[in-house]
C-alpha atoms as a PDB file:
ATOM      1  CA  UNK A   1     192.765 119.272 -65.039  1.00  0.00           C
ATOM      2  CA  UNK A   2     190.033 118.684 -62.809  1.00  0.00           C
ATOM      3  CA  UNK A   3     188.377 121.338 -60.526  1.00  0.00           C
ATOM      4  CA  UNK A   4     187.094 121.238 -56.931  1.00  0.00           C
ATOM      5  CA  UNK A   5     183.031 121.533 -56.524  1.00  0.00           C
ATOM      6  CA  UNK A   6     181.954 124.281 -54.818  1.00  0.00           C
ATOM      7  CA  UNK A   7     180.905 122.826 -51.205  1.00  0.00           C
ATOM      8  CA  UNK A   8     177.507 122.423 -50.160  1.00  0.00           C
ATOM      9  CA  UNK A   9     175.727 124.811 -48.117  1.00  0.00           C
ATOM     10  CA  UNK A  10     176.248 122.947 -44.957  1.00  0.00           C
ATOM     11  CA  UNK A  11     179.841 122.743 -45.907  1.00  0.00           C
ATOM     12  CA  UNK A  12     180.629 126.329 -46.523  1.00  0.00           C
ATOM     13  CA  UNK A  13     181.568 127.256 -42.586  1.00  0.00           C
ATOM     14  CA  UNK A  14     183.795 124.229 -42.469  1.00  0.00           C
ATOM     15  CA  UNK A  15     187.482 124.389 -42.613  1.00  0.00           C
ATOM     16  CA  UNK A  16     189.607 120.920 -42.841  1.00  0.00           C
ATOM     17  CA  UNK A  17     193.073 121.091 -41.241  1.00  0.00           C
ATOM     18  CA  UNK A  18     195.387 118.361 -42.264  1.00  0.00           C
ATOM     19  CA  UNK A  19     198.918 117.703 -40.087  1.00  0.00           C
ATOM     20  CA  UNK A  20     201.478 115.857 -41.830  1.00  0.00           C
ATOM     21  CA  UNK A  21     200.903 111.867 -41.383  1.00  0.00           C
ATOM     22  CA  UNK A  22     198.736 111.271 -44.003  1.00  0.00           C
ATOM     23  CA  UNK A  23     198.426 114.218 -46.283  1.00  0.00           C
ATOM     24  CA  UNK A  24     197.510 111.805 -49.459  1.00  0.00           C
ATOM     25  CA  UNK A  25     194.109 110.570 -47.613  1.00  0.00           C
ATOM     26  CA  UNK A  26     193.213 114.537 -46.274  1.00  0.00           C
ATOM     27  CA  UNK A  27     193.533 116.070 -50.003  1.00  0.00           C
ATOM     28  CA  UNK A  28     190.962 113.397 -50.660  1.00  0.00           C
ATOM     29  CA  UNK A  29     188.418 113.499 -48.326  1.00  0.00           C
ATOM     30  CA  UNK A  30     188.758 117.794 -49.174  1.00  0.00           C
ATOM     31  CA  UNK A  31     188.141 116.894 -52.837  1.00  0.00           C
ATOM     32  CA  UNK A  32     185.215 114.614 -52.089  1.00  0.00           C
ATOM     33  CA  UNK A  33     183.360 117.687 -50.073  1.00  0.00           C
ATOM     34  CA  UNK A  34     184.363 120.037 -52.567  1.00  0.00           C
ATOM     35  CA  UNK A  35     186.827 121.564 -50.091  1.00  0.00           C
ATOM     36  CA  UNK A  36     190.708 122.817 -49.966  1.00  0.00           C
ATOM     37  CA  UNK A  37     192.409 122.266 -47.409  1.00  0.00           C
ATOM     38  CA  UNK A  38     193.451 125.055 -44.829  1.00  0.00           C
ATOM     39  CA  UNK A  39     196.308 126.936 -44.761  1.00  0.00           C
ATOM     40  CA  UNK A  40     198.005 126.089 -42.130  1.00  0.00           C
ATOM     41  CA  UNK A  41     202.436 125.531 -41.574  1.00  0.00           C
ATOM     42  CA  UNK A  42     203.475 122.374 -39.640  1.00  0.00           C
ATOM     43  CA  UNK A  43     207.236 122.178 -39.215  1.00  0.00           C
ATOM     44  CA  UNK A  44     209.623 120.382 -36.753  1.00  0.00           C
ATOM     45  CA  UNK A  45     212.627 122.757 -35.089  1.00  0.00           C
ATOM     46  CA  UNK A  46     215.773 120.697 -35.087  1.00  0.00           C
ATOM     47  CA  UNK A  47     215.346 119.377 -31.714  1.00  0.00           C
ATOM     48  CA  UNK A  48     212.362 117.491 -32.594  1.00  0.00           C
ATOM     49  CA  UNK A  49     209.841 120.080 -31.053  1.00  0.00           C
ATOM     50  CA  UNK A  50     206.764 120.832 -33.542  1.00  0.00           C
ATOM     51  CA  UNK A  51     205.355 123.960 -34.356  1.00  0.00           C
ATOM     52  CA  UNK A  52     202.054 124.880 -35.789  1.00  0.00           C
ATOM     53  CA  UNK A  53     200.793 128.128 -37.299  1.00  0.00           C
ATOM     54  CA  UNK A  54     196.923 128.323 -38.725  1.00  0.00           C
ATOM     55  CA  UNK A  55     196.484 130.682 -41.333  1.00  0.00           C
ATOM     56  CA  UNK A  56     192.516 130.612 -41.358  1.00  0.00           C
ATOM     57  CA  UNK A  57     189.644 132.274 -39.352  1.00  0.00           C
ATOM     58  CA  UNK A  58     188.023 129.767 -37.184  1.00  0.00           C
ATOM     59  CA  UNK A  59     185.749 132.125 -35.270  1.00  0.00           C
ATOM     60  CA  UNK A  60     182.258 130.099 -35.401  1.00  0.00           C
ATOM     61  CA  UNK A  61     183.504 127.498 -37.990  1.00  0.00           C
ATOM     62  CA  UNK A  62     183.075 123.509 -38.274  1.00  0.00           C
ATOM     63  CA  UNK A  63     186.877 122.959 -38.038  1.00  0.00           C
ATOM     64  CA  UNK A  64     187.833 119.707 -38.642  1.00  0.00           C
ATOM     65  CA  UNK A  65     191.324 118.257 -38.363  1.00  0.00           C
ATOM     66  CA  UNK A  66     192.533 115.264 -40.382  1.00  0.00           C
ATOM     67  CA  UNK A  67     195.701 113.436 -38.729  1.00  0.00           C
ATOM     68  CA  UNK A  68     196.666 109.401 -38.263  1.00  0.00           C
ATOM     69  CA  UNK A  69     198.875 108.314 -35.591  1.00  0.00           C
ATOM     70  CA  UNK A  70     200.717 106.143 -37.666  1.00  0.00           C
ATOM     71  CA  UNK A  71     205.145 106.036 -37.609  1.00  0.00           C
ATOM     72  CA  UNK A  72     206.512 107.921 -35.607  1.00  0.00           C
ATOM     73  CA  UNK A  73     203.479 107.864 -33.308  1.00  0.00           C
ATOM     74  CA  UNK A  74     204.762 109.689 -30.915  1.00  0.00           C
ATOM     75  CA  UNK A  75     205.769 112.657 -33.867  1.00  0.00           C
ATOM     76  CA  UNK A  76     202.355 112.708 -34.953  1.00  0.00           C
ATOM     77  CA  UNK A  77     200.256 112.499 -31.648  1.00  0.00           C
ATOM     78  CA  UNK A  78     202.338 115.550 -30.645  1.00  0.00           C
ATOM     79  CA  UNK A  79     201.699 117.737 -33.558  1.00  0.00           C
ATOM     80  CA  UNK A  80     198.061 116.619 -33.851  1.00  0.00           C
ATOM     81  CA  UNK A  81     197.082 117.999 -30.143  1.00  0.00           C
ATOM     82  CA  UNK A  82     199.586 121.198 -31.107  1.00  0.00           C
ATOM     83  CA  UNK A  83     197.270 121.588 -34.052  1.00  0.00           C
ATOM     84  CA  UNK A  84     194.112 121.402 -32.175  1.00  0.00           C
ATOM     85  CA  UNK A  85     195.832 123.706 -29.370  1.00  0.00           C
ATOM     86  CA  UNK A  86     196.480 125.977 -32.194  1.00  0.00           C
ATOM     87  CA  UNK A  87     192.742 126.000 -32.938  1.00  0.00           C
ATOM     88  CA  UNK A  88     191.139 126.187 -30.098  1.00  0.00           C
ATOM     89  CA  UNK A  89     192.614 129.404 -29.330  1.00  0.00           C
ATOM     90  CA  UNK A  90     191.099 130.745 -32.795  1.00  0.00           C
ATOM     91  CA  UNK A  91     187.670 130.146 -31.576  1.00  0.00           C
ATOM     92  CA  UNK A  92     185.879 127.397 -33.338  1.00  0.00           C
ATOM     93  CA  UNK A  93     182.263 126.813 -33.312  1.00  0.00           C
ATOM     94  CA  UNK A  94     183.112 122.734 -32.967  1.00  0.00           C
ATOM     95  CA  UNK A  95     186.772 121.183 -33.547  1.00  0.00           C
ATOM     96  CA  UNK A  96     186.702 117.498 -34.644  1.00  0.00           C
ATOM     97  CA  UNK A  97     189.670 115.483 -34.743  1.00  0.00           C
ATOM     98  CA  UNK A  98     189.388 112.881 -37.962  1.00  0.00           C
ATOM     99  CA  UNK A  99     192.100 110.348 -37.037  1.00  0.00           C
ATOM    100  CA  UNK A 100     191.603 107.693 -39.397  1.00  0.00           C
ATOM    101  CA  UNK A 101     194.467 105.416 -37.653  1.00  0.00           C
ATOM    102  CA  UNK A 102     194.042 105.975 -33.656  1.00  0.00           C
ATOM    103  CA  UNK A 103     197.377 105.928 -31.977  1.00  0.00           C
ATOM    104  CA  UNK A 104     198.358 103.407 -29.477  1.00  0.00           C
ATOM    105  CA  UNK A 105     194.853 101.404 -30.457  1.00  0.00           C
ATOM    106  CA  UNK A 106     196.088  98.054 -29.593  1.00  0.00           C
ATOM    107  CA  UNK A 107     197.233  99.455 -25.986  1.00  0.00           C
ATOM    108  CA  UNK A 108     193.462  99.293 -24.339  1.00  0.00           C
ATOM    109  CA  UNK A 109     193.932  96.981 -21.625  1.00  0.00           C
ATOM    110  CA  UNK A 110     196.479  96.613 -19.229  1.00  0.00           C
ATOM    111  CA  UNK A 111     197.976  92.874 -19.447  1.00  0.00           C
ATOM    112  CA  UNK A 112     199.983  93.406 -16.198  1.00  0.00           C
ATOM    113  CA  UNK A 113     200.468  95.466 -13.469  1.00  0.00           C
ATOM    114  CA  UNK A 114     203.042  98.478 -13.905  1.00  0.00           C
ATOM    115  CA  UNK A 115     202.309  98.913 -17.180  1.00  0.00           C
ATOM    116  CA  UNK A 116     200.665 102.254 -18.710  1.00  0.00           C
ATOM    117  CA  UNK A 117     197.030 102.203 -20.549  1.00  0.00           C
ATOM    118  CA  UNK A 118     198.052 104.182 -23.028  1.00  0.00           C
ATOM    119  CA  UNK A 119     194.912 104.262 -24.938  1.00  0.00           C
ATOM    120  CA  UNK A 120     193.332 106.119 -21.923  1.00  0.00           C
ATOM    121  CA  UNK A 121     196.225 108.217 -21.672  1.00  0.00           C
ATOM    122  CA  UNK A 122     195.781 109.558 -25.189  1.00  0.00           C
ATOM    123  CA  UNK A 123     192.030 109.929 -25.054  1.00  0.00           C
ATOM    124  CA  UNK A 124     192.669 112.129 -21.910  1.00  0.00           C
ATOM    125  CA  UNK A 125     195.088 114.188 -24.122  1.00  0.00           C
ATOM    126  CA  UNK A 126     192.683 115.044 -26.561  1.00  0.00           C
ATOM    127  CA  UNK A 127     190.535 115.952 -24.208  1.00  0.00           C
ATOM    128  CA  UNK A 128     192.498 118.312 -22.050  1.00  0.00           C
ATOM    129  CA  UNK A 129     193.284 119.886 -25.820  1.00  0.00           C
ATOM    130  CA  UNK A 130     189.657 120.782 -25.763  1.00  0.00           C
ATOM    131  CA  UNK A 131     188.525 118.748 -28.515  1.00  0.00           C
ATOM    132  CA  UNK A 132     184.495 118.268 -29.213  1.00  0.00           C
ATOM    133  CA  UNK A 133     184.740 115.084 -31.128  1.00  0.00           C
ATOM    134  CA  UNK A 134     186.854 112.162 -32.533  1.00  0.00           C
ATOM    135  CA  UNK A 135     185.951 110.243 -36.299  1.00  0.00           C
ATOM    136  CA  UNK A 136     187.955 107.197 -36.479  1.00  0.00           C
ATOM    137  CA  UNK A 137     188.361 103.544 -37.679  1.00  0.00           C
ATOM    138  CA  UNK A 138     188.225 100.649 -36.704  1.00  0.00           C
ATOM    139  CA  UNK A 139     189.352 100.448 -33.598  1.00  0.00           C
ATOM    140  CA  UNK A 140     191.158  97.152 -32.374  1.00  0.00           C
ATOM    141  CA  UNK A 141     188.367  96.337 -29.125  1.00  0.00           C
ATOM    142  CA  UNK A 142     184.738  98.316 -29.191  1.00  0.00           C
ATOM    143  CA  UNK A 143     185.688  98.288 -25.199  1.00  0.00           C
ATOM    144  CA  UNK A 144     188.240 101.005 -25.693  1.00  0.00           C
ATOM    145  CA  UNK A 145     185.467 103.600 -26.376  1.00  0.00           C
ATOM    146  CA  UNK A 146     184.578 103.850 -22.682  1.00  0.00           C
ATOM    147  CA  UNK A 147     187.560 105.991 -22.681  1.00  0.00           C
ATOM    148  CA  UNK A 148     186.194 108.594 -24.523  1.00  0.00           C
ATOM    149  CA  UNK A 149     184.769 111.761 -22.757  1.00  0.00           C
ATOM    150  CA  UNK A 150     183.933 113.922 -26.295  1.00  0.00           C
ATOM    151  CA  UNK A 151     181.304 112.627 -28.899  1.00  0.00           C
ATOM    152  CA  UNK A 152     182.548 109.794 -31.010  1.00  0.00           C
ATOM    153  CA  UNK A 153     181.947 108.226 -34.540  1.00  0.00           C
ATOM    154  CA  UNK A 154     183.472 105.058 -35.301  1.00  0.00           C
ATOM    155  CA  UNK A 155     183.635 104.397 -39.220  1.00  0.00           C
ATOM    156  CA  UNK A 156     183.839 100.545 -40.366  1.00  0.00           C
ATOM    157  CA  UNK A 157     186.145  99.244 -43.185  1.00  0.00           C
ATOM    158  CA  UNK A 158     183.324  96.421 -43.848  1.00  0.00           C
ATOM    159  CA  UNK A 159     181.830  97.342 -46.756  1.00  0.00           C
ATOM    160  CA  UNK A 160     184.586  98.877 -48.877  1.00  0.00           C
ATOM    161  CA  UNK A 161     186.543  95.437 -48.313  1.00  0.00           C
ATOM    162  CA  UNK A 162     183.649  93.304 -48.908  1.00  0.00           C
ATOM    163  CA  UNK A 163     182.907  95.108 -52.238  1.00  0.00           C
ATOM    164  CA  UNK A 164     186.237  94.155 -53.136  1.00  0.00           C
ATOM    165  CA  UNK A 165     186.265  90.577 -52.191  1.00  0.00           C
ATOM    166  CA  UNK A 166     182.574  90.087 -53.791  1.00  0.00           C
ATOM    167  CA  UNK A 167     184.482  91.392 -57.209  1.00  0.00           C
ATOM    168  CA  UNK A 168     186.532  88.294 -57.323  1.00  0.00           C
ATOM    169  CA  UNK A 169     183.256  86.048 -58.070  1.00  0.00           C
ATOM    170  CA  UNK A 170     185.572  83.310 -56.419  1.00  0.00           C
ATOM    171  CA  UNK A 171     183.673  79.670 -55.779  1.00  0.00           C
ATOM    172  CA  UNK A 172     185.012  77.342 -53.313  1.00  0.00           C
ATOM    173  CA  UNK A 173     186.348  79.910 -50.164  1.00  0.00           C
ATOM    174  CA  UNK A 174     185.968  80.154 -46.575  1.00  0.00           C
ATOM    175  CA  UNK A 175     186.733  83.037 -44.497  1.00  0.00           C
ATOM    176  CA  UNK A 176     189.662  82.453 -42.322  1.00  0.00           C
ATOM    177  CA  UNK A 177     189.758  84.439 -38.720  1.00  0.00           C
ATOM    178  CA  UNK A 178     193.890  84.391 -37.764  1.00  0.00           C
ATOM    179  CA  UNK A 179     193.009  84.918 -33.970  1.00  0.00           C
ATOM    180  CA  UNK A 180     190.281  85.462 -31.028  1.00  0.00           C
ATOM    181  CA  UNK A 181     190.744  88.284 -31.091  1.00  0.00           C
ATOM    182  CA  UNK A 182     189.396  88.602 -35.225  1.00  0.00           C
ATOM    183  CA  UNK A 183     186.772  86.203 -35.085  1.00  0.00           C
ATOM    184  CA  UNK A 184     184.089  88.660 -34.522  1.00  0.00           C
ATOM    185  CA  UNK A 185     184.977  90.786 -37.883  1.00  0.00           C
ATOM    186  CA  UNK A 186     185.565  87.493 -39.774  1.00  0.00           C
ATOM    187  CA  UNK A 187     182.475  85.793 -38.621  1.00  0.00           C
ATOM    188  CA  UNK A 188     180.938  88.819 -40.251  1.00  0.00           C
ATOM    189  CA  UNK A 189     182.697  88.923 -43.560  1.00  0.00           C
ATOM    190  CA  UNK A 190     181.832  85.096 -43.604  1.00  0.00           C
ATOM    191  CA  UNK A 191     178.052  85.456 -43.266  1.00  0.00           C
ATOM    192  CA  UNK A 192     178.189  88.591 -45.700  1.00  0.00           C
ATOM    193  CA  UNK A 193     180.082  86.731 -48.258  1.00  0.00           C
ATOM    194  CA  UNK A 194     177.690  83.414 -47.330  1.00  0.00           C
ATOM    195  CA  UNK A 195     180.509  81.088 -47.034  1.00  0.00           C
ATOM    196  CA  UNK A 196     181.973  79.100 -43.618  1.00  0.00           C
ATOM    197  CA  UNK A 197     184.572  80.347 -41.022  1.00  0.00           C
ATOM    198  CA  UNK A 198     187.505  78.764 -40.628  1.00  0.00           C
ATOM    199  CA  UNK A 199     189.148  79.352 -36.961  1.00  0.00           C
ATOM    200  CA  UNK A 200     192.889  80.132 -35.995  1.00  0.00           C
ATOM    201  CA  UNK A 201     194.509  79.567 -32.546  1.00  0.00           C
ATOM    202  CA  UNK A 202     197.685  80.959 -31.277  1.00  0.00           C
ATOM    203  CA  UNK A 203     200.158  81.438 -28.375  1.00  0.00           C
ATOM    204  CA  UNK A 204     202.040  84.549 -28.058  1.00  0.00           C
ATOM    205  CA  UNK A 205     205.218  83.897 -26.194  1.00  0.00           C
ATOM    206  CA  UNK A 206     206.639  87.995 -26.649  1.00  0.00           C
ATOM    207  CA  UNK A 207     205.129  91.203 -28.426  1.00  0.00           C
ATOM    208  CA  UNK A 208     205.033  90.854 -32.143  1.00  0.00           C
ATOM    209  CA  UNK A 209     205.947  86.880 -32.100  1.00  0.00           C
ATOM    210  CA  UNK A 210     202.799  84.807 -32.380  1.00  0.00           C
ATOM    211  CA  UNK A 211     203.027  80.727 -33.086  1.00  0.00           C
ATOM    212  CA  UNK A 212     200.040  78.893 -34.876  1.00  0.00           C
ATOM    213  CA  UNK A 213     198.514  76.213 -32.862  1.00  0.00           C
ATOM    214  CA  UNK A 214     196.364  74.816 -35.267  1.00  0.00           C
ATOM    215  CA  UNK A 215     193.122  75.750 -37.361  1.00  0.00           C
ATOM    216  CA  UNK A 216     189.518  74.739 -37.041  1.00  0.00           C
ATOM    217  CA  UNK A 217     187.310  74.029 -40.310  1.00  0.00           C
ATOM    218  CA  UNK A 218     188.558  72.514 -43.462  1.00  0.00           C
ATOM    219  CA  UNK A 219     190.354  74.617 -45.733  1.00  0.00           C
ATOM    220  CA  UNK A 220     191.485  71.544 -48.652  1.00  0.00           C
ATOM    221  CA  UNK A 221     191.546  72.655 -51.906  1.00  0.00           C
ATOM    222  CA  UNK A 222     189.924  75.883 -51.027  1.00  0.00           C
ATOM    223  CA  UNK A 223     190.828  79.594 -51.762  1.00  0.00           C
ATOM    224  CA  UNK A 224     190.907  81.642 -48.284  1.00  0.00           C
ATOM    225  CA  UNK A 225     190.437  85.122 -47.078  1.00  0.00           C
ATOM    226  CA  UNK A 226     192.332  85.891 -44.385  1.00  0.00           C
ATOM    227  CA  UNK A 227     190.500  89.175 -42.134  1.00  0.00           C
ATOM    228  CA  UNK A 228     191.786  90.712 -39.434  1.00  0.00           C
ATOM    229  CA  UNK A 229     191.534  94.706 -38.247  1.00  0.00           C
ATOM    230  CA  UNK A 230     195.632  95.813 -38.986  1.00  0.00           C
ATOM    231  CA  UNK A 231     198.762  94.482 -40.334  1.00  0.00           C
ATOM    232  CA  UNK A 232     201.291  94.894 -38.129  1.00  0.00           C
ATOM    233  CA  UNK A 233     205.067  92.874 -38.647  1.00  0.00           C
ATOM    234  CA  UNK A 234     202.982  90.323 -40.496  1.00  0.00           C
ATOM    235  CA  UNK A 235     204.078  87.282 -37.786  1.00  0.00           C
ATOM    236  CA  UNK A 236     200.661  85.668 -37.089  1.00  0.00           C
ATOM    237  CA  UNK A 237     199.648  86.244 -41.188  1.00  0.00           C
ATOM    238  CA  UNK A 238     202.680  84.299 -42.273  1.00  0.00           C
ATOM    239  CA  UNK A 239     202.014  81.585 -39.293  1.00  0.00           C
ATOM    240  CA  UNK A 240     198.351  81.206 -40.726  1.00  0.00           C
ATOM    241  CA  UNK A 241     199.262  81.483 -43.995  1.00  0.00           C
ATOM    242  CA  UNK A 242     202.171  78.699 -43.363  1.00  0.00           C
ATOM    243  CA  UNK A 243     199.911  76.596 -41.806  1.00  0.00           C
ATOM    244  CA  UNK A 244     197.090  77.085 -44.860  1.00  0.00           C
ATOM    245  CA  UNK A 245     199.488  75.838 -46.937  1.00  0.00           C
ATOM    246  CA  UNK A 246     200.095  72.473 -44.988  1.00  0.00           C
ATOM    247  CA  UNK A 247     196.392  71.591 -44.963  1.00  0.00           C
ATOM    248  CA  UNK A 248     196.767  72.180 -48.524  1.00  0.00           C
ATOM    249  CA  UNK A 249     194.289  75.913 -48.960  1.00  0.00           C
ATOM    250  CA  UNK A 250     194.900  76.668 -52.536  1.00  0.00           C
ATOM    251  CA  UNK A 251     194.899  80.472 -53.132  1.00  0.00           C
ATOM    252  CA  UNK A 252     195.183  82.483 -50.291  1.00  0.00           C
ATOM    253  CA  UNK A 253     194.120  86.207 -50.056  1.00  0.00           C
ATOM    254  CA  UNK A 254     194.377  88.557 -46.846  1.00  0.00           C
ATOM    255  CA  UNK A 255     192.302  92.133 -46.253  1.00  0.00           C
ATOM    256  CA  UNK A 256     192.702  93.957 -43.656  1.00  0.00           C
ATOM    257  CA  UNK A 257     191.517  97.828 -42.390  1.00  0.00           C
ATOM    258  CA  UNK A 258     195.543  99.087 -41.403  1.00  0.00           C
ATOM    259  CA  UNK A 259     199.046  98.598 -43.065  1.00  0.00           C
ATOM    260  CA  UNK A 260     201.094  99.395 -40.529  1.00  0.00           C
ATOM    261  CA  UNK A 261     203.606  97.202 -41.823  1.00  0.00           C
ATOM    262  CA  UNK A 262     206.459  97.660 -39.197  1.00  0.00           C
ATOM    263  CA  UNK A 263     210.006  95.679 -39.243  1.00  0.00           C
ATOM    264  CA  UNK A 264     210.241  92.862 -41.169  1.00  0.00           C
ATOM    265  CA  UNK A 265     206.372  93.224 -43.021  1.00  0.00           C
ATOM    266  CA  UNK A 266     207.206  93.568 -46.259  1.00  0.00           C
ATOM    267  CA  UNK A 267     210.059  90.900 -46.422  1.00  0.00           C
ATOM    268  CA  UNK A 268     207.878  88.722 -44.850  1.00  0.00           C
ATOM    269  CA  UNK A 269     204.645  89.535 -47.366  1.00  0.00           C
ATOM    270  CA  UNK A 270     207.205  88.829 -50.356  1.00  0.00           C
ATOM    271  CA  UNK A 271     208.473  85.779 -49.261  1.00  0.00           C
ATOM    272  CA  UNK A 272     204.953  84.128 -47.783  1.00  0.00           C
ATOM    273  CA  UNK A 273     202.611  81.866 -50.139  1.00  0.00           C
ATOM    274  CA  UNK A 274     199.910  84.595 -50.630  1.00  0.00           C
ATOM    275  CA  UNK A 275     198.537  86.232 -53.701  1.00  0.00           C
ATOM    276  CA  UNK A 276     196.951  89.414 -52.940  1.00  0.00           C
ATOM    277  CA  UNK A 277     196.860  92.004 -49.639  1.00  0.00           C
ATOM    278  CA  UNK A 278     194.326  94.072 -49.502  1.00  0.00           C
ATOM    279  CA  UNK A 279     194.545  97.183 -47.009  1.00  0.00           C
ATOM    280  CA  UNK A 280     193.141 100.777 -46.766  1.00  0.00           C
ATOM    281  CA  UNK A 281     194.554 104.045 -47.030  1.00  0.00           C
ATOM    282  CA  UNK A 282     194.209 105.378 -43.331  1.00  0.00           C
ATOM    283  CA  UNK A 283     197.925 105.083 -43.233  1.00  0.00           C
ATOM    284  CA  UNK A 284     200.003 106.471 -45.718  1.00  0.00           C
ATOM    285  CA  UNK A 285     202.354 103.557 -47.508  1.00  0.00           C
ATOM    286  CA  UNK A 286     205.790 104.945 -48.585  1.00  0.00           C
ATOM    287  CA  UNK A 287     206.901 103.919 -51.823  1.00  0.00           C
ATOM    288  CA  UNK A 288     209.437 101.357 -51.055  1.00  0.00           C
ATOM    289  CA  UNK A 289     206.482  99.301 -49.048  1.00  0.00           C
ATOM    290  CA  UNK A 290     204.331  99.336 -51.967  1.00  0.00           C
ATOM    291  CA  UNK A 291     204.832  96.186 -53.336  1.00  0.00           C
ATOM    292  CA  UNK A 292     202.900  94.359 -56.186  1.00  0.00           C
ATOM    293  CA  UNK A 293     200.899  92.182 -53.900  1.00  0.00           C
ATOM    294  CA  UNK A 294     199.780  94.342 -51.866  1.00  0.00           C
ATOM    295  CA  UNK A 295     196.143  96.856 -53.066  1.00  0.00           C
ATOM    296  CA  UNK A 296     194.886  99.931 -51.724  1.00  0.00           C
ATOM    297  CA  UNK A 297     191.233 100.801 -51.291  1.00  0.00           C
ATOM    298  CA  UNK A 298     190.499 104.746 -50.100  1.00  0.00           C
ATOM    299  CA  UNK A 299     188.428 105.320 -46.897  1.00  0.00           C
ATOM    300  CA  UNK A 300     188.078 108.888 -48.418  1.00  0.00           C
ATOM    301  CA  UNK A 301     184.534 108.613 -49.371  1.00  0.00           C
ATOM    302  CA  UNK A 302     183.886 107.388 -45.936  1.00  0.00           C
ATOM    303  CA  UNK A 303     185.440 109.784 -44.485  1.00  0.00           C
ATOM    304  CA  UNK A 304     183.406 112.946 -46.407  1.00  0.00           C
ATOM    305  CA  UNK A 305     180.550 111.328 -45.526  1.00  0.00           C
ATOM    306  CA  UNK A 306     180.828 111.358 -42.134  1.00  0.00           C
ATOM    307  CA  UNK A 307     181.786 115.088 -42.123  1.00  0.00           C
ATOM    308  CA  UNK A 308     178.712 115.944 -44.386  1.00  0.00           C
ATOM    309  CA  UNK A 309     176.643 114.022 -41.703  1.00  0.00           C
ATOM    310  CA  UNK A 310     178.140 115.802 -38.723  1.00  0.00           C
ATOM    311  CA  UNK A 311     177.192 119.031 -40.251  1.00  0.00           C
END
């Protein structure tokens, strides 16, 4: 049975906090700093209300709090400002939120009028909760960190997925962006892995329901690595993998930061032409999504390091 280090010096006035979204990823990142987590009971009352007690002196600590607003967002969001509510009235020296998947990240622009910027609107939460900072993860447009009024720390996927792509020591492969929106990252993973970029287009007639125009850069006989930021209900992935296939790609990987994996994901990941999916733990993947295909790399190390730094 292994044992938890004794932390660091700069560690020992820290306390980690972990709500109930991802509790797999916070016992982690507490083992990698030599920490345990704090007490701490997080329940939901019948009527769906949360309800947070801390069990721990704060007064003058490094309190950080470890939540992702993956499904239900709405759940988690709530209990994560209740928890930091909960803190700040314990008297912290500093209170960090460490949200490895930010809620409502996609929601950073407003498309038309009437509708709500709900990015902003949970940045403004967490800082009316009285938070000092926010460590996250790649977040789906750099833009949406304007919206931030506490210090910030944006942690980057990039080199824990590129490690693992490197390990395949596969010859013959472009790098394969699915949208505009991706091409950035992929352009990146392309020059780091030294091999050429393959471009997607698509139209988006609804929410969730992307179609494949057609792809730029020659994919024949070539293994592909599809990048892009999340995984959502898999629709553009299986449209770019479909249309891989009929430009005749030959093995086809994707990697990706997020699994959200919502609705039809995972029947459309076991039915779609692909080998392996590669995705992060920043959200926690139930048993019944965990498929064979699909591989999970841990951001805790990541994580831990960016709390050692902060300290």
């Amino acid at each position: 049975m292994s044992t938890i280090k004794p932390p660091t010096s700069k560690l020992a006035r820290a306390v980690l906090l972990s709500g109930k979204s991802n509790t797999a990823l916070a016992r982690k990142i507490a083992k990698e700093l030599g920490l345990n987590l704090g007490k701490m009971e997080v329940k939901q009352f019948s009527d769906g209300e949360s309800y947070v007690h801390i069990d721990e002196t704060l007064k003058d600590q490094a309190v950080y709090i470890i939540q992702s607003g993956s499904y239900p967002a709405n759940h988690y969001l709530m209990e994560l400002l209740a928890i930091v509510h909960a803190a700040r009235g314990l008297q912290p020296k500093k209170l960090v939120v460490v949200i490895p998947f930010f809620p409502y990240r996609r929601m950073e622009k407003v498309m038309q009028p009437g509708e709500a910027l709900m990015f902003e609107l949970v940045a403004n939460l967490l800082h009316a909760a009285g938070i000092d900072k926010i460590i996250c993860m790649d977040l789906h447009k750099h833009r949406s960190k304007r919206f931030f009024k506490f210090q910030r720390k944006e942690l980057l996927a990039f080199p824990l997925i590129i490690e693992r792509l490197k390990r395949k020591k596969l010859q013959n492969f472009v790098v394969v962006a699915p949208d505009k929106g991706s091409m950035p990252a992929s352009k990146r993973y392309a020059r780091e892995l030294g091999v050429p970029l393959v471009k997607s287009f698509k139209t988006r007639k609804k929410h969730d329901e992307a179609i494949i125009k057609r792809l730029e850069g020659d994919v024949l006989g070539k293994d592909v690595f599809i990048i892009d930021d999340e995984i959502n209900t898999a629709g553009t992935l299986t449209g770019v993998v479909e249309k891989l296939k009929q430009q005749h790609a030959r093995n086809i990987y994707f990697a990706c930061t997020h699994a959200v994996l919502s609705g039809p994901a995972i029947e459309r990941l076991q039915q779609t032409r692909i080998r392996e999916v590669i995705v992060t733990d920043t959200i926690e993947l139930p048993e019944l999504k965990r498929i064979p295909k699909i591989k999970v790399v841990s951001v805790a190390k990541l994580f831990a390091q960016a709390i050692r730094d902060d300290r």
